[in-house]
C-alpha atoms as a PDB file:
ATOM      1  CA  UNK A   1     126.594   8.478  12.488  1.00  0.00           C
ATOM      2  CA  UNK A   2     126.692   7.476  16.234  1.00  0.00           C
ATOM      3  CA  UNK A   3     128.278   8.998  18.516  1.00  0.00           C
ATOM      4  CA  UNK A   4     131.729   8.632  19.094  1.00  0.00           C
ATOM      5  CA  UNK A   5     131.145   8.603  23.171  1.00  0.00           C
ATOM      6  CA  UNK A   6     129.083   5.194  22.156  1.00  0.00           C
ATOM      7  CA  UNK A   7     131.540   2.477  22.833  1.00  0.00           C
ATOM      8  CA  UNK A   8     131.008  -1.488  23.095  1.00  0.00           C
ATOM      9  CA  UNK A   9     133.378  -3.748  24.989  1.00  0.00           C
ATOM     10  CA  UNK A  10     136.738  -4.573  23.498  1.00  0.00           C
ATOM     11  CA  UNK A  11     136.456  -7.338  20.791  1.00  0.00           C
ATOM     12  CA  UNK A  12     139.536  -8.810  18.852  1.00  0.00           C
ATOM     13  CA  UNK A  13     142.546  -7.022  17.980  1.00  0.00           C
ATOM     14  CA  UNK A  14     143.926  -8.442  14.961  1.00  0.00           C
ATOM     15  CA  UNK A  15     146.248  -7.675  11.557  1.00  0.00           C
ATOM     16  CA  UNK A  16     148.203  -8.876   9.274  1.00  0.00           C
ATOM     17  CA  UNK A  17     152.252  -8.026   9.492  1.00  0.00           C
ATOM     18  CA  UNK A  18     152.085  -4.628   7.439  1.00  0.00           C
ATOM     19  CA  UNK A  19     155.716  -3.266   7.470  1.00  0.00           C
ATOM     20  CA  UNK A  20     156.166   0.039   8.482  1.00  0.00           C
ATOM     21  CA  UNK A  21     159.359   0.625   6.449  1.00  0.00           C
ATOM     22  CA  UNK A  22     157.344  -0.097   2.569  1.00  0.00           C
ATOM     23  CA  UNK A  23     159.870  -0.347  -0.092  1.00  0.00           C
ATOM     24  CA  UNK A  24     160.776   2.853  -2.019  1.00  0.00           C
ATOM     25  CA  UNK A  25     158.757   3.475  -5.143  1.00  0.00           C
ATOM     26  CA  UNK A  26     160.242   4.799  -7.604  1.00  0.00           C
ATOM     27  CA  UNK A  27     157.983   4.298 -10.805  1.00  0.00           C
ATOM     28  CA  UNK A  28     154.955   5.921 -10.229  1.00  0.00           C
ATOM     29  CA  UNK A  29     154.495   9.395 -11.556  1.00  0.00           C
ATOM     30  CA  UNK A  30     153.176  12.371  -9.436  1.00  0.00           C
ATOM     31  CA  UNK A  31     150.379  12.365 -11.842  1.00  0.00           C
ATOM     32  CA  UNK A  32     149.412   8.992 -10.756  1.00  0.00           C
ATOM     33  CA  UNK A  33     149.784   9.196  -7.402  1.00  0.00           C
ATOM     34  CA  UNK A  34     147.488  12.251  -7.274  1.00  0.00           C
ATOM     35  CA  UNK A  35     145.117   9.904  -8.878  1.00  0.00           C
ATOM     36  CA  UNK A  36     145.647   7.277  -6.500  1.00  0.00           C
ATOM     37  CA  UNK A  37     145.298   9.876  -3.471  1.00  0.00           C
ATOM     38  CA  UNK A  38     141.761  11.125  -4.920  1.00  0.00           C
ATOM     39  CA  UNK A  39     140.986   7.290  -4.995  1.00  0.00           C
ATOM     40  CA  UNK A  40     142.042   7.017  -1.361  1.00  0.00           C
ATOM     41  CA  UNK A  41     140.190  10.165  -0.226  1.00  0.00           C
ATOM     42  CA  UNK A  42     136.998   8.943  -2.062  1.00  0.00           C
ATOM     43  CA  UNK A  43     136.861   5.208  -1.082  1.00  0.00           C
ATOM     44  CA  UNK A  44     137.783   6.056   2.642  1.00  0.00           C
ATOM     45  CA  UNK A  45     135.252   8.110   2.632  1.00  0.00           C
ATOM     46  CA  UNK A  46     132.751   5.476   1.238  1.00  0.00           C
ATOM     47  CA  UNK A  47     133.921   2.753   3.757  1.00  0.00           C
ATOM     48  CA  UNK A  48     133.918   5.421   6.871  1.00  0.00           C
ATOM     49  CA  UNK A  49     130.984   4.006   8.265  1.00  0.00           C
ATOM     50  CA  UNK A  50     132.268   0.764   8.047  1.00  0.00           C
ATOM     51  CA  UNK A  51     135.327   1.353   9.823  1.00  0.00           C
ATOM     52  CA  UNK A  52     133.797   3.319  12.496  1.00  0.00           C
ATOM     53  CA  UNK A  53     131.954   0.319  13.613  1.00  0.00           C
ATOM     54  CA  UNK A  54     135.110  -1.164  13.352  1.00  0.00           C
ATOM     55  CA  UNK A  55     136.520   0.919  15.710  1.00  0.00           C
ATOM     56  CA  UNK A  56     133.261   1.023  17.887  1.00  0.00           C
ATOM     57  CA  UNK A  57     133.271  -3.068  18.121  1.00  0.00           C
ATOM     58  CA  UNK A  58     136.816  -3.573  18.824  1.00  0.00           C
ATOM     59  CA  UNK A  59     138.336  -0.392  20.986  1.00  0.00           C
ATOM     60  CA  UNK A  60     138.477  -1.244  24.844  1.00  0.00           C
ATOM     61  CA  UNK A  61     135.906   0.586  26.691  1.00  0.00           C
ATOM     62  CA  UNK A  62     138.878   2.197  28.820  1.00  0.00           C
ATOM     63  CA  UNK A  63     139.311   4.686  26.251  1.00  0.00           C
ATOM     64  CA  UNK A  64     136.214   5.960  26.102  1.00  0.00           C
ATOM     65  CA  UNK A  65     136.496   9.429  26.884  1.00  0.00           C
ATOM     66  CA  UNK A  66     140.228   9.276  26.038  1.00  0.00           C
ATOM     67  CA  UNK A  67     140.280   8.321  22.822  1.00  0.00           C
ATOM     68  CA  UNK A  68     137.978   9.378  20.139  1.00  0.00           C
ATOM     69  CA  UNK A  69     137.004   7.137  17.459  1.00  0.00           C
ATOM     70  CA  UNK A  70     137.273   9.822  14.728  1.00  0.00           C
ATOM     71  CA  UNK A  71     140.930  10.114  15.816  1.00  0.00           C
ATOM     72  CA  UNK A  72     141.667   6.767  15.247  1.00  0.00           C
ATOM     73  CA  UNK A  73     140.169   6.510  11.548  1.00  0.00           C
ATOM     74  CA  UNK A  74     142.274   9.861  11.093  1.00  0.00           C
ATOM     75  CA  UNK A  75     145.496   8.221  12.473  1.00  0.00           C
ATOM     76  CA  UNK A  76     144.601   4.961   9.624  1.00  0.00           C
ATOM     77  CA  UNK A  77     144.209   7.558   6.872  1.00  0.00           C
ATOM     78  CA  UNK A  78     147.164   9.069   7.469  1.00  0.00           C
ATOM     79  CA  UNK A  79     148.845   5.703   7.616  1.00  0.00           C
ATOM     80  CA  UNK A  80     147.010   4.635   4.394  1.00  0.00           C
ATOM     81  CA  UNK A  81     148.657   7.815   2.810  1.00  0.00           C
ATOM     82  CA  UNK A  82     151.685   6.619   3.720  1.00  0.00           C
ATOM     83  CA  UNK A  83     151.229   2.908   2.329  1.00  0.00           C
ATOM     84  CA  UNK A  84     149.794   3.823  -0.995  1.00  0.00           C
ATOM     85  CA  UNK A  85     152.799   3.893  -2.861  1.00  0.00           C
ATOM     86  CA  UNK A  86     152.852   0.356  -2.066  1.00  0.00           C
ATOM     87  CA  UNK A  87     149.474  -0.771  -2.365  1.00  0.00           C
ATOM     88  CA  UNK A  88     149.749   0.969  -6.181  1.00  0.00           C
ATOM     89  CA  UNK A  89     151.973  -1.342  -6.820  1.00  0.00           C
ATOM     90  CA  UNK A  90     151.323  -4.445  -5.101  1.00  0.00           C
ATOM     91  CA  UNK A  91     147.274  -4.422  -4.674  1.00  0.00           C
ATOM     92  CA  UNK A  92     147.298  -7.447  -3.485  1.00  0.00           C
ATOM     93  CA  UNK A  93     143.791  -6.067  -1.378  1.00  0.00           C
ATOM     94  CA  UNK A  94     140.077  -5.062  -2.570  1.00  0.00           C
ATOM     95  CA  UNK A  95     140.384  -1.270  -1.197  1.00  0.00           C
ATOM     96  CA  UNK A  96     137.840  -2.145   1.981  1.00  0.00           C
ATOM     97  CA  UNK A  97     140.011  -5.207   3.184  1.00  0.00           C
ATOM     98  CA  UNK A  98     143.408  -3.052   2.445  1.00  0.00           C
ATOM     99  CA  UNK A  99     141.565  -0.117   4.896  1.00  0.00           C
ATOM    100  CA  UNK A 100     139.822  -1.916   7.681  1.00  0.00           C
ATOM    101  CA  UNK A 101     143.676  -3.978   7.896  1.00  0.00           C
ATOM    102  CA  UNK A 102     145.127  -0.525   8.480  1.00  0.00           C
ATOM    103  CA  UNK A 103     142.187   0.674  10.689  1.00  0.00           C
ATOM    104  CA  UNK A 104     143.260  -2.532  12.692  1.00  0.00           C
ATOM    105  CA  UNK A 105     146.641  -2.112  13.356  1.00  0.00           C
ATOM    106  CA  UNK A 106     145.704   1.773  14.453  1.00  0.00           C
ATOM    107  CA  UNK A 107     144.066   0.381  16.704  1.00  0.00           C
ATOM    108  CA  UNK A 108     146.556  -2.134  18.043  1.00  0.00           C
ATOM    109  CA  UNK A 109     148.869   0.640  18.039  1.00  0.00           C
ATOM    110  CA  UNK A 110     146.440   2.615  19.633  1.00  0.00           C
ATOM    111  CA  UNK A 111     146.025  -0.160  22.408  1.00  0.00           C
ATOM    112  CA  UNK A 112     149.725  -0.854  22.641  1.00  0.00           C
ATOM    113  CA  UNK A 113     150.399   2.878  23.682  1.00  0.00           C
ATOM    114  CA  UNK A 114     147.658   3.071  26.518  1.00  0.00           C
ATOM    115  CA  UNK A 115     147.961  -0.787  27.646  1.00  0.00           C
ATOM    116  CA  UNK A 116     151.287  -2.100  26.202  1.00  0.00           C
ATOM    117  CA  UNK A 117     151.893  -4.834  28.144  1.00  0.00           C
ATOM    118  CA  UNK A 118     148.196  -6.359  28.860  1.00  0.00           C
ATOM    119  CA  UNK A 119     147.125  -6.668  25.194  1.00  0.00           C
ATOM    120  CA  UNK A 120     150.349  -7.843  24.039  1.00  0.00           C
ATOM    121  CA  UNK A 121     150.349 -10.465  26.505  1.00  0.00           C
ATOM    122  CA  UNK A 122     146.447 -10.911  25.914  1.00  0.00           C
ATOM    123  CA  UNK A 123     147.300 -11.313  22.123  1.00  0.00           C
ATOM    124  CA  UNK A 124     146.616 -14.737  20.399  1.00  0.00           C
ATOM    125  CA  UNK A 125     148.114 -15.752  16.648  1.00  0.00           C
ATOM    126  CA  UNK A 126     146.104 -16.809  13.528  1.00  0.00           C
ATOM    127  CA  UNK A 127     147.820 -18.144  11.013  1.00  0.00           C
ATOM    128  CA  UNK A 128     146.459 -19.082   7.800  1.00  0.00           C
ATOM    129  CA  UNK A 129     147.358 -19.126   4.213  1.00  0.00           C
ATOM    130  CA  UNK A 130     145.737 -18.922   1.019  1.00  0.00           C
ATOM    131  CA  UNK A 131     146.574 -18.998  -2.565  1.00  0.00           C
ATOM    132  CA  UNK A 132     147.861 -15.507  -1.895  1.00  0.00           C
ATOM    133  CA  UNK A 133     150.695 -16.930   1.490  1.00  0.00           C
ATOM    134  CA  UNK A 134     150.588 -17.421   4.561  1.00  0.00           C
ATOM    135  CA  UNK A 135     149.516 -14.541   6.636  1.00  0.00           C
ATOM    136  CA  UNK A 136     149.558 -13.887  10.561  1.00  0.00           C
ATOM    137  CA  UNK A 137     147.239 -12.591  12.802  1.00  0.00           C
ATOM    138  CA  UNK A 138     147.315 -10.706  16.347  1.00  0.00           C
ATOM    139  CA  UNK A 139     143.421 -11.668  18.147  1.00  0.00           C
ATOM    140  CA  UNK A 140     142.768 -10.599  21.577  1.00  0.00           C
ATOM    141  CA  UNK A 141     140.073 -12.908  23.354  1.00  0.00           C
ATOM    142  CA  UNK A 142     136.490 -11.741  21.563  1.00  0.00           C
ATOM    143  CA  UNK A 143     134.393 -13.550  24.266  1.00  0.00           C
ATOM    144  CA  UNK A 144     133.406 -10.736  26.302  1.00  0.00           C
ATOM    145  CA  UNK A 145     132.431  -8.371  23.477  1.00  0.00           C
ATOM    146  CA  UNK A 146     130.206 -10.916  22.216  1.00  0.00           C
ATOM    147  CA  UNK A 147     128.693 -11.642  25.317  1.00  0.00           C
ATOM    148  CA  UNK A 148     127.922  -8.394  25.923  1.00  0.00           C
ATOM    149  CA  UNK A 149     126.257  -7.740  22.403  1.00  0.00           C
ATOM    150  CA  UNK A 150     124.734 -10.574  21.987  1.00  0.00           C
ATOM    151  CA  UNK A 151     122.768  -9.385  25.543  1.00  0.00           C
ATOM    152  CA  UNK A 152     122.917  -5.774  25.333  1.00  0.00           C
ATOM    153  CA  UNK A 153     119.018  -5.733  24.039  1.00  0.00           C
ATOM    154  CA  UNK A 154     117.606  -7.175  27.574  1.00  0.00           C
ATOM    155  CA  UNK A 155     115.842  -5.174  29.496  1.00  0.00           C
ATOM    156  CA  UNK A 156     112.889  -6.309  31.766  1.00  0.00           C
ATOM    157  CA  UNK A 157     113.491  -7.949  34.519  1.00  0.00           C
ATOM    158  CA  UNK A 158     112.599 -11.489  33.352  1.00  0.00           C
ATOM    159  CA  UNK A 159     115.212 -11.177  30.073  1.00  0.00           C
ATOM    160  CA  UNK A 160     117.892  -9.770  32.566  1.00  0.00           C
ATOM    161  CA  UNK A 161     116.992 -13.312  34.898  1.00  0.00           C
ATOM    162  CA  UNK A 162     117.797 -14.730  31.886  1.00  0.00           C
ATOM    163  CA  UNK A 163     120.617 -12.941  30.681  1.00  0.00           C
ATOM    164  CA  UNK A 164     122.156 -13.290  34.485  1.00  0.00           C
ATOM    165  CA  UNK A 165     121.289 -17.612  34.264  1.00  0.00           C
ATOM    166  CA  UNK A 166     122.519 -17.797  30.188  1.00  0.00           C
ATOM    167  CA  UNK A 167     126.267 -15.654  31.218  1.00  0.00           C
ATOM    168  CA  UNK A 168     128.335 -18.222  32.315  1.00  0.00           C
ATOM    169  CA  UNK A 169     126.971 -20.781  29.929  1.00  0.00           C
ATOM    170  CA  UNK A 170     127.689 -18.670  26.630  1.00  0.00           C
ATOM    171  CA  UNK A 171     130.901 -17.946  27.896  1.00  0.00           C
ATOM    172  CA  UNK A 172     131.766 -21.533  28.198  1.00  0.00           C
ATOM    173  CA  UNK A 173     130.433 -22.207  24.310  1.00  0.00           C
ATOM    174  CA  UNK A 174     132.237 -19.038  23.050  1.00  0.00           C
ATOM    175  CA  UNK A 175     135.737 -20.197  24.884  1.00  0.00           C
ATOM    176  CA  UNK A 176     135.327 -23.624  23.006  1.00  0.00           C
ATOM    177  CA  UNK A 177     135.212 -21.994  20.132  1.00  0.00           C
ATOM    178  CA  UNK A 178     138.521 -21.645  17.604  1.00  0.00           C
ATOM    179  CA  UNK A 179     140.117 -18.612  17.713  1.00  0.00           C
ATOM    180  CA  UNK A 180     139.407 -17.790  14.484  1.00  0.00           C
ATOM    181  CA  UNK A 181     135.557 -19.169  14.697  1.00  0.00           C
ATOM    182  CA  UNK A 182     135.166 -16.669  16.943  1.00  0.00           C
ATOM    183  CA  UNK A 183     136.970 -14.258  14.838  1.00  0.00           C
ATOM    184  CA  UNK A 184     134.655 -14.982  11.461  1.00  0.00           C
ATOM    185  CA  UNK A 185     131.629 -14.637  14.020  1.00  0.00           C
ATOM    186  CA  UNK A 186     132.400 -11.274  14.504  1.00  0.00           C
ATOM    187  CA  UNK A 187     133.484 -10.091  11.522  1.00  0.00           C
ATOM    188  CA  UNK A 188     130.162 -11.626   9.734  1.00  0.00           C
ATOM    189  CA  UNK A 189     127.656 -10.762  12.596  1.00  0.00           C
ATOM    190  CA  UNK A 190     128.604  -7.265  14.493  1.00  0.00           C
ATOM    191  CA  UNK A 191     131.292  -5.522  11.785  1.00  0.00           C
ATOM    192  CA  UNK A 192     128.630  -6.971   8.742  1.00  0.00           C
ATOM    193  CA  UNK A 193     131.407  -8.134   6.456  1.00  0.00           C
ATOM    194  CA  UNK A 194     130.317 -10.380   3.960  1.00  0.00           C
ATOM    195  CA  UNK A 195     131.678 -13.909   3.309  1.00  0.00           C
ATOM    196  CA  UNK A 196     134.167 -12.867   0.536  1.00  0.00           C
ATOM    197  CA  UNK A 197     135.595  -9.764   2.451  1.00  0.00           C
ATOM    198  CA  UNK A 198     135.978 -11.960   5.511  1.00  0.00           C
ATOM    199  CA  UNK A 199     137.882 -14.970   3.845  1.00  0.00           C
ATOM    200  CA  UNK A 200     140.222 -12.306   1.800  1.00  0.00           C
ATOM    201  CA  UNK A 201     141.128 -10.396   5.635  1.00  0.00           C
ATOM    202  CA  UNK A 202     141.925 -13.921   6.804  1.00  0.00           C
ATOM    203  CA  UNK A 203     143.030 -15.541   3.965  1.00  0.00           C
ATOM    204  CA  UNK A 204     140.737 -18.142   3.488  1.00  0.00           C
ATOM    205  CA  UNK A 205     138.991 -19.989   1.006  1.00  0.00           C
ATOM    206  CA  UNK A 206     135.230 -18.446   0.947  1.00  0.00           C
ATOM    207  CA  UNK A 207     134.142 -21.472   1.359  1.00  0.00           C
ATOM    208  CA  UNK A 208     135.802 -22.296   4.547  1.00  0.00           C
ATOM    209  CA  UNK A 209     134.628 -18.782   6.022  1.00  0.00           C
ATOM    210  CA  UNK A 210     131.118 -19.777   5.487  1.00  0.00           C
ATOM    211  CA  UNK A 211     131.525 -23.324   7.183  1.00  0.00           C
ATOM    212  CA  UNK A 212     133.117 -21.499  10.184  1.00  0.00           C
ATOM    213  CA  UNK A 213     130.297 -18.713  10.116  1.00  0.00           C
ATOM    214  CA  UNK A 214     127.256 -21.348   9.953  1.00  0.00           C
ATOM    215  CA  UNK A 215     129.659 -23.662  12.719  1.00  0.00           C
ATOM    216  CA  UNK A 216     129.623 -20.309  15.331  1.00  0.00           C
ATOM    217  CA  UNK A 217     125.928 -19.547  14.571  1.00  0.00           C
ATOM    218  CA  UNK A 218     124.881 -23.205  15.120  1.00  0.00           C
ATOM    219  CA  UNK A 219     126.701 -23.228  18.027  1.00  0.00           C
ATOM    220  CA  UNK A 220     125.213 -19.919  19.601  1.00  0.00           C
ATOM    221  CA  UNK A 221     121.662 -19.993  17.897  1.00  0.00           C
ATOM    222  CA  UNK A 222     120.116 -20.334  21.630  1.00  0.00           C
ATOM    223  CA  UNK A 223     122.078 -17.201  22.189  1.00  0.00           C
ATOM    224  CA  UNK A 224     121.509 -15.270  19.134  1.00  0.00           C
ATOM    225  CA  UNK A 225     117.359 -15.883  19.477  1.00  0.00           C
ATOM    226  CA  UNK A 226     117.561 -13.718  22.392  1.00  0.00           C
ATOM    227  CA  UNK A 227     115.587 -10.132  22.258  1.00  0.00           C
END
């Protein structure tokens, strides 16, 4: 696993509306719910990996040293423990997409208590809907974190000359970008979701993620053939 001091520019912030106060749950035996626990405990730890680089992509670099990752997935397990009641009885999620949802409001939580007012005011709105309703979604701008991925490989001086000449014009093609091209860019190409987690954590036809995803590539494929 990397390490947790190895942290990448802050990419997009974003979640559904998960309530805080889920409904009571009265119907589930303690038998089950130790079953549904074990599941938790078991598919968290499957998907850990995956929601570290969550955390890795998307947590502003001003934290680093401040905030360890590993603290954050612990904060979104505990939260999960608190949710699964509902989940149970809704699972209206795959267990991944349910997880790295949580993971990302921890971390706009996490955000909110170190730089309240910036990210809430840096905060943009997706809104989409799906057979499943309409859901909303908190992005902050993605443009630097991309940016700086998408160049973090150059090193001699000629790719840096480069890098240097190409800033200002990948900036410009990532800003005319949709907020939520930019958002299925990430998710597909740095967090490696696949085209069906990616529609289901947007709520999106599959198809319609991939024409988004191929739209973003197209549109940086000068950028992406960089070393």
């Amino acid at each position: 696993m990397p390490s947790s001091n190895d942290c990448v520019f802050f990419g997009p912030a974003k979640t559904l509306q998960l309530t805080h106060h889920e409904s009571k749950v009265n119907d589930l035996s303690d038998e089950s719910m130790s079953d549904a626990r074990d599941q938790l405990a078991t598919d968290f730890s499957a998907y850990r990996q995956r929601l570290w680089q969550t955390v890795r992509i998307r947590m502003d670099p001003r934290l680093c040293g401040r905030v360890d990752p590993d603290d954050i997935l612990q904060e979104a397990y505990m939260d999960a423990e608190k949710r699964l009641p509902h989940y149970v009885q809704q699972d209206s999620y795959s267990a991944f997409v349910w997880l790295r949802l949580i993971v990302g409001q921890t971390l706009i939580n996490v955000h909110r208590r170190h730089f309240s007012a910036q990210k809430r005011n840096a905060a943009r709105e997706i809104n989409s809907s799906s057979g499943a309703g309409k859901s909303t979604y908190q992005c902050t701008a993605t443009t630097e974190s991309i940016v700086v991925q998408l160049t973090s490989g150059i090193t001699s001086p000629s790719q840096r000359a480069i890098r240097k000449e190409d800033a200002l014009e990948l900036t410009k093609a990532l800003d005319a970008m949709r907020t939520i091209d930019r958002e299925v860019l990430i998710l597909r190409h740095f967090e490696d979701l696949s085209n069906k987690e990616v529609a289901e954590l947007l709520g999106i036809e599959p198809k319609a993620a991939s024409v988004r995803y191929v739209r973003a590539i197209e549109r940086l494929k000068k950028f992406m053939e960089l070393p």
